[in-house]
Each structure stands twice: as structure tokens, then as C-alpha cells.
Protein backbone atom coordinates (compact mmCIF):
# COMPACT_ATOMS: atom_id res chain seq x y z
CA UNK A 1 92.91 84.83 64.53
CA UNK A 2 93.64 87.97 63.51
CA UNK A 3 96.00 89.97 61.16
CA UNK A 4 99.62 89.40 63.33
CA UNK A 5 98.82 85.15 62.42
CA UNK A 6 98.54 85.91 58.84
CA UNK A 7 101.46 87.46 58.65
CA UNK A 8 103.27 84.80 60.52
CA UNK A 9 101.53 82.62 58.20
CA UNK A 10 102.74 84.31 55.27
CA UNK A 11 106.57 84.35 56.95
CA UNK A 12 106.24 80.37 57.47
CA UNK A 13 104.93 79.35 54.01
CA UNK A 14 107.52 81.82 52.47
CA UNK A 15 110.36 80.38 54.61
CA UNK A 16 109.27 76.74 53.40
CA UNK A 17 109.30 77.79 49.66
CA UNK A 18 112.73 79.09 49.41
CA UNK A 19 113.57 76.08 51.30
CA UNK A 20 111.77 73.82 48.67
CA UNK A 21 113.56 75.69 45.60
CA UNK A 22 116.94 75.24 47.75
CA UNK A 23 116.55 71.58 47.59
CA UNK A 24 114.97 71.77 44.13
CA UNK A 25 118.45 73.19 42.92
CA UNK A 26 120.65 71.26 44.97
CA UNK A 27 119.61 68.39 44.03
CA UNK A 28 120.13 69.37 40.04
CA UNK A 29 123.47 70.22 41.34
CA UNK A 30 124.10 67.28 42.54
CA UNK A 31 122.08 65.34 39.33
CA UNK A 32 124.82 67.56 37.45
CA UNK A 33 128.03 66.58 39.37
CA UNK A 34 126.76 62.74 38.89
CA UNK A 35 126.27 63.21 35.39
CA UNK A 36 130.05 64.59 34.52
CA UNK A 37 131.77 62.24 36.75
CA UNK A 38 130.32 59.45 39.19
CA UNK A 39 128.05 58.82 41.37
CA UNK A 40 130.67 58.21 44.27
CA UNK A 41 132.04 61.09 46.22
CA UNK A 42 135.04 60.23 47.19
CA UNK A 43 136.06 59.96 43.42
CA UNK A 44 133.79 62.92 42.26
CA UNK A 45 134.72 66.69 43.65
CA UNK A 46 131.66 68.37 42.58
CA UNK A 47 129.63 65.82 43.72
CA UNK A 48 131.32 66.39 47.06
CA UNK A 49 131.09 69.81 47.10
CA UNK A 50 127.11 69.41 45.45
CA UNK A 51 126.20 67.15 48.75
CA UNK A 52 128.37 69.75 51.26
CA UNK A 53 125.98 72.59 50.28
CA UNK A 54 123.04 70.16 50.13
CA UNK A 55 123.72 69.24 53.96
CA UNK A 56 124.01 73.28 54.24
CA UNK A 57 120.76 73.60 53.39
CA UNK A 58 119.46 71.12 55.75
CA UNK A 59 118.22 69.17 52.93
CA UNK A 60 117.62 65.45 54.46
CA UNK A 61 120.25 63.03 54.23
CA UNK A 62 117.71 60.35 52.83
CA UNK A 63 116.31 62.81 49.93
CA UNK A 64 120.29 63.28 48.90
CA UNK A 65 121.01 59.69 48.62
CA UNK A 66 117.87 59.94 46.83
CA UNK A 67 119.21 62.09 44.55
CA UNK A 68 122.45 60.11 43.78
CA UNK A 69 120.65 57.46 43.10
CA UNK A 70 118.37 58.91 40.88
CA UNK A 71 120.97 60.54 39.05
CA UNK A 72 123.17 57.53 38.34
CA UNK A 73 120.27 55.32 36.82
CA UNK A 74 120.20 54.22 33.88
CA UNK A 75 116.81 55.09 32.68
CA UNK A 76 117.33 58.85 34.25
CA UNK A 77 117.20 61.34 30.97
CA UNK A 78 118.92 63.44 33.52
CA UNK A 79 119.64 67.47 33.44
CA UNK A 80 122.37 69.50 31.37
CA UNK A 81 123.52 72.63 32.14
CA UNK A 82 122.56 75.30 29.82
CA UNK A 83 123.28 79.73 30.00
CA UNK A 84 121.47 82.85 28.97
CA UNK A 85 122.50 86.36 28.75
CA UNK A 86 120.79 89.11 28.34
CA UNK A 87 119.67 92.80 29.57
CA UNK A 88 117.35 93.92 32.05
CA UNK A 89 115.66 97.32 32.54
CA UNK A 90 118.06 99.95 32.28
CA UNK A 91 120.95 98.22 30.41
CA UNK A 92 121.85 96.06 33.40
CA UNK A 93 123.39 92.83 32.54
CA UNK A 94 122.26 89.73 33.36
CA UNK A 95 123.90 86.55 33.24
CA UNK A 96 121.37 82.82 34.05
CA UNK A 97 122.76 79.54 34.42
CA UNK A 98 119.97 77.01 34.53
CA UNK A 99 120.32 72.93 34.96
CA UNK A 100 117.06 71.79 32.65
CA UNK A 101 115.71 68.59 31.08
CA UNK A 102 114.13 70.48 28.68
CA UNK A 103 116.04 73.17 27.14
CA UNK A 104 113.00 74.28 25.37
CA UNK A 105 110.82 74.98 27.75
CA UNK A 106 113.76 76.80 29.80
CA UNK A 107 114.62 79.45 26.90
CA UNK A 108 111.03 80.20 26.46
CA UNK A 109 110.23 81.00 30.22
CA UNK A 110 113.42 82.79 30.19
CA UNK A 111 112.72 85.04 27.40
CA UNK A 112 109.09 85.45 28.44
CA UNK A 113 110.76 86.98 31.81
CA UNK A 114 113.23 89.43 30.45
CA UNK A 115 110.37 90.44 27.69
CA UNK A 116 107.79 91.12 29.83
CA UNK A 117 110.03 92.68 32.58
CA UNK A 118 111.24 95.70 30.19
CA UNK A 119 114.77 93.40 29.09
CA UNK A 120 115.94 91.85 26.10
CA UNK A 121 117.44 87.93 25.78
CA UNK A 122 121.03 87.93 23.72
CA UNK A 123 123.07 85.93 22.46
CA UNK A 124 125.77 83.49 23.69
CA UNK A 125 128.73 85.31 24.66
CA UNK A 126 127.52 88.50 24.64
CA UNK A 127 128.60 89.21 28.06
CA UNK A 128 131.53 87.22 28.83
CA UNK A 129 133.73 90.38 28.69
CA UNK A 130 131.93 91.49 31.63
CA UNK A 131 132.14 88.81 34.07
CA UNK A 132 135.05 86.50 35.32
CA UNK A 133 134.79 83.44 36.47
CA UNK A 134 135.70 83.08 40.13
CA UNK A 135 135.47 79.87 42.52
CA UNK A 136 134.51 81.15 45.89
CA UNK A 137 134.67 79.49 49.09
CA UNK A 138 133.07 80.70 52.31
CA UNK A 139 134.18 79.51 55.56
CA UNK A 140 133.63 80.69 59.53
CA UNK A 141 136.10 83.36 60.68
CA UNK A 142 135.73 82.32 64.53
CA UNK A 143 139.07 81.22 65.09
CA UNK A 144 141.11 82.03 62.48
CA UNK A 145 143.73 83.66 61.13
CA UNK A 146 143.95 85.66 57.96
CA UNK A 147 147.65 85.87 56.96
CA UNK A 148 148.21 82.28 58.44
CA UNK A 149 145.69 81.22 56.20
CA UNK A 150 146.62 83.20 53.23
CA UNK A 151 150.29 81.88 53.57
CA UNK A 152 148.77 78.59 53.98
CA UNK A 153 146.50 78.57 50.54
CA UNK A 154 148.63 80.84 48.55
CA UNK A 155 150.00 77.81 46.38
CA UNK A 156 146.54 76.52 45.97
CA UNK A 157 145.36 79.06 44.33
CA UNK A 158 144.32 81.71 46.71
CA UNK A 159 143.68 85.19 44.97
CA UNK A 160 142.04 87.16 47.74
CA UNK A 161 140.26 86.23 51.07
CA UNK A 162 137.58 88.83 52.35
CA UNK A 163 136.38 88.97 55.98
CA UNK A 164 132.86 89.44 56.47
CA UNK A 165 132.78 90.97 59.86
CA UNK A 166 129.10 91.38 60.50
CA UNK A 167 128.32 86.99 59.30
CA UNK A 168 131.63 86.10 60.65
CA UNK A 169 133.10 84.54 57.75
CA UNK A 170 135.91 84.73 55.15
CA UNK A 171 135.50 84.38 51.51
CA UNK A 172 138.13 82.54 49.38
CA UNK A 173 138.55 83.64 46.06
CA UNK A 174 140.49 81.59 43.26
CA UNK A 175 140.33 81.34 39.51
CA UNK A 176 137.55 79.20 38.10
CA UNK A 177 140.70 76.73 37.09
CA UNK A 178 141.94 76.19 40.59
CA UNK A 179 138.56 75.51 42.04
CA UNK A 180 139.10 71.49 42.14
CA UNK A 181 142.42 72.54 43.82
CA UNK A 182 141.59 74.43 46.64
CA UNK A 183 138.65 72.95 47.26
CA UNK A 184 141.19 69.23 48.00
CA UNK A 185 143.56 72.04 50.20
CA UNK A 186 140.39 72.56 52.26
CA UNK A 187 139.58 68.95 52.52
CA UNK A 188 143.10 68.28 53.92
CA UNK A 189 143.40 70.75 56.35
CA UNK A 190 139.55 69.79 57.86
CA UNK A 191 138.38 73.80 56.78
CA UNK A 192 134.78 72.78 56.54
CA UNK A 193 132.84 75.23 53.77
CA UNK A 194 129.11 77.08 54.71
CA UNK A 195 129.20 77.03 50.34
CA UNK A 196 131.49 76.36 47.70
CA UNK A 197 130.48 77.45 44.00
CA UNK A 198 131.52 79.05 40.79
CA UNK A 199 130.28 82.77 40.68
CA UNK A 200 130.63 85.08 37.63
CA UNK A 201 132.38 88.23 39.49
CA UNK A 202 131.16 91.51 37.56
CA UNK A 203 134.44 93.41 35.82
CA UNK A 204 132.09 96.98 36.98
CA UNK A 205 129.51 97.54 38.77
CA UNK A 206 126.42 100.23 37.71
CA UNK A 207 124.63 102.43 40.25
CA UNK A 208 120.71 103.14 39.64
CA UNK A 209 118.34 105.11 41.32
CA UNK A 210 115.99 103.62 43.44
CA UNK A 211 113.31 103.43 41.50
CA UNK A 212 115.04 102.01 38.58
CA UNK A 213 116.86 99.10 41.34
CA UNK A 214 113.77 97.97 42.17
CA UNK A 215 112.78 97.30 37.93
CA UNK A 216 115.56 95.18 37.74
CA UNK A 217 115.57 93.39 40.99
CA UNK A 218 111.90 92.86 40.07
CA UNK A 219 113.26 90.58 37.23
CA UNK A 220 115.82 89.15 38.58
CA UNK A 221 113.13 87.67 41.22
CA UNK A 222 110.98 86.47 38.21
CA UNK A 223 113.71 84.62 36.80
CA UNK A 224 115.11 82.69 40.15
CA UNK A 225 111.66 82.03 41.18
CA UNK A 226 112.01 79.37 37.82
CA UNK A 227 112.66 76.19 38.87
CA UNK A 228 115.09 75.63 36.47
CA UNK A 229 117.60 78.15 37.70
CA UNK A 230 120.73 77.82 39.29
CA UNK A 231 122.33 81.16 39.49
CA UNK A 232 121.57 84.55 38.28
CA UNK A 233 124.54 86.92 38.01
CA UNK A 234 124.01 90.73 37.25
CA UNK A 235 126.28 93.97 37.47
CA UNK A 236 123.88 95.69 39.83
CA UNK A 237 125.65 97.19 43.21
């Protein structure tokens, strides 16, 4: 078969992985959203916003309903969302928000990756200082209008909206608090969002040589690769 299938190989079961943690995580988002409010959409926001990025994954609509209704039984010990902070190779900072059902098991794999990666685990609230809490909204440019729109979502609590000319898309930035808001102001205006999430914006950025990049990024792989992770936030360029 030769070398050139390998690699294809090696492309296709790659592809399918991230595709099987994308659906791993969505649906803890979505076990999450049920968990803090109900298991109906049209009375739960996150949960909407959990199933929109779901169906942006192309995650089946069967294995979502699935996931509701795993969520909202009774017997289901379900997930809670826990954080870790911490410092990678270099001093970089690094921020992990994890959904778990076993908080245990999470902290230890989580230390075990920043210990044997050349970081260090801290404490709670050791870097909030260095990260605020942003809800950001990405949407197709094709179409649109910036300063129409801006006017438009100003009293929803628009901050910024940044055009991403080479995707084609605009990002929406509001305060973590107005999230809930602006994510009803898209609903009502039919804006349909590629992603809608809560991102930890760093306050500065740090530059590192090559070499060094590729230390951190090196953990920061280790530690999204866990099943258990949602997000992984860092101050990296």
C-alpha cells in the first residue's frame, strides 16, 4: 500500500479522534447546562447554547437527545465543573477548566501533566488577576455589517466585535455577566452562532522563543488530550 496510505491513514484516524473528544466534551457541556437548570431548552440558555455548538460539531442529533436524557435522570451522578491553575515551562500561565465525575482522579492527571511537563499546579485563584472573563460569540461575516451591527448590540452588551477576514467571521465580545443577554439579542434577530462560550481573555500576552513555544504547547496538548477537559486558557501569543 505504501507510505502516502499510511499517512492518509494516520490523517483519518486523527481527524476521527478530535472528533470523538469534541463530542466527548460537548456532551459534558451539555450534562453541565442540564445539571444547573433543566433539561428543556427553551427554558435553559446554556443548554441552548450547549446543543448549538453540539450541532456545530456535527455531533448526531440522536447521541444529543441522548445526552439530555442522560443528564436529567435521576440515577445520573452526573459531572461538576471544577478549575486548575498553574504554570507551565517558562513561567507561562495556565488556566484548565475541566467537567469531571471524579474530581480525584482529574487533579491527579492534571498535576501528573504539569509535573512531568517542566510546570508546577497552584492554587485557586492564583491567576485570576491575569485573565478576564469574556463571553464570545462567533458568527459569519458574509453579509453583514459591522457598525449596523454594533449599533444594533450595543445595549446588549457588546464590548468589541473583531472581523476575521481570512475565516470570514466576526467575533462578539461581552462581559462574562451579559453573556445570557446577548446570547437572547442573537436569538431574536435569527444571528445564528458557529460557537458561543465563556473564554478567559489574557490581561498580557508573553513572547518565547521557539524552542521554548514548543515546551509549553507540548503541555498544553497533554492536558486537552484528558478527557476531562473543557478549556485550557494560557498567556502564550
Amino acid at each position: 500500500m505504501g507510505r502516502g496510505f499510511e499517512k492518509r491513514k494516520h490523517k483519518m484516524f486523527a481527524r476521527y479522534d478530535k472528533m470523538a473528544k469534541g463530542f466527548t466534551r460537548a456532551g459534558r457541556e451539555i450534562a453541565l447546562a442540564v445539571k444547573n437548570g433543566t433539561d428543556d431548552p427553551e427554558f435553559n440558555p446554556r443548554l441552548r447554547v450547549a446543543i448549538q455548538n453540539a450541532k456545530n460539531l456535527n455531533m448526531p442529533k440522536d447521541r444529543i437527545d441522548a445526552a439530555i436524557k442522560k443528564a436529567a435522570g435521576k440515577d445520573e451522578r452526573g459531572f461538576e465543573e471544577v478549575s486548575y491553575e498553574g504554570y507551565g515551562p517558562h513561567g507561562i500561565p495556565i488556566f484548565v477548566e475541566c467537567a469531571t465525575d471524579n474530581p480525584t482522579r482529574t487533579v491527579a492527571n492534571i498535576r501528573m501533566y504539569f509535573n512531568r511537563n517542566g510546570g508546577t499546579l497552584g492554587t485557586s485563584g492564583s491567576l485570576s488577576f491575569m485573565f478576564t472573563r469574556k463571553g464570545v460569540f462567533k458568527i459569519g461575516a458574509e453579509g453583514r455589517n459591522i457598525e449596523d451591527l454594533e449599533l444594533e448590540l450595543i445595549d446588549f452588551g457588546l464590548e468589541e466585535i473583531v472581523e476575521d477576514q481570512e475565516d470570514n467571521v466576526l467575533y462578539i465580545y461581552t462581559d462574562y455577566t451579559d453573556f445570557n443577554t446577548m446570547q437572547k439579542a442573537l436569538e431574536e434577530r435569527k444571528i445564528d452562532t458557529i460557537s458561543a462560550d465563556l473564554q478567559r481573555i489574557p490581561n498580557t500576552y508573553a513572547d518565547l522563543s521557539p524552542e521554548h513555544e514548543e515546551e509549553v504547547l507540548e503541555l498544553i496538548d497533554k492536558i486537552e488530550a484528558d478527557d476531562d477537559v473543557l478549556n485550557v486558557f494560557h498567556t502564550l501569543r
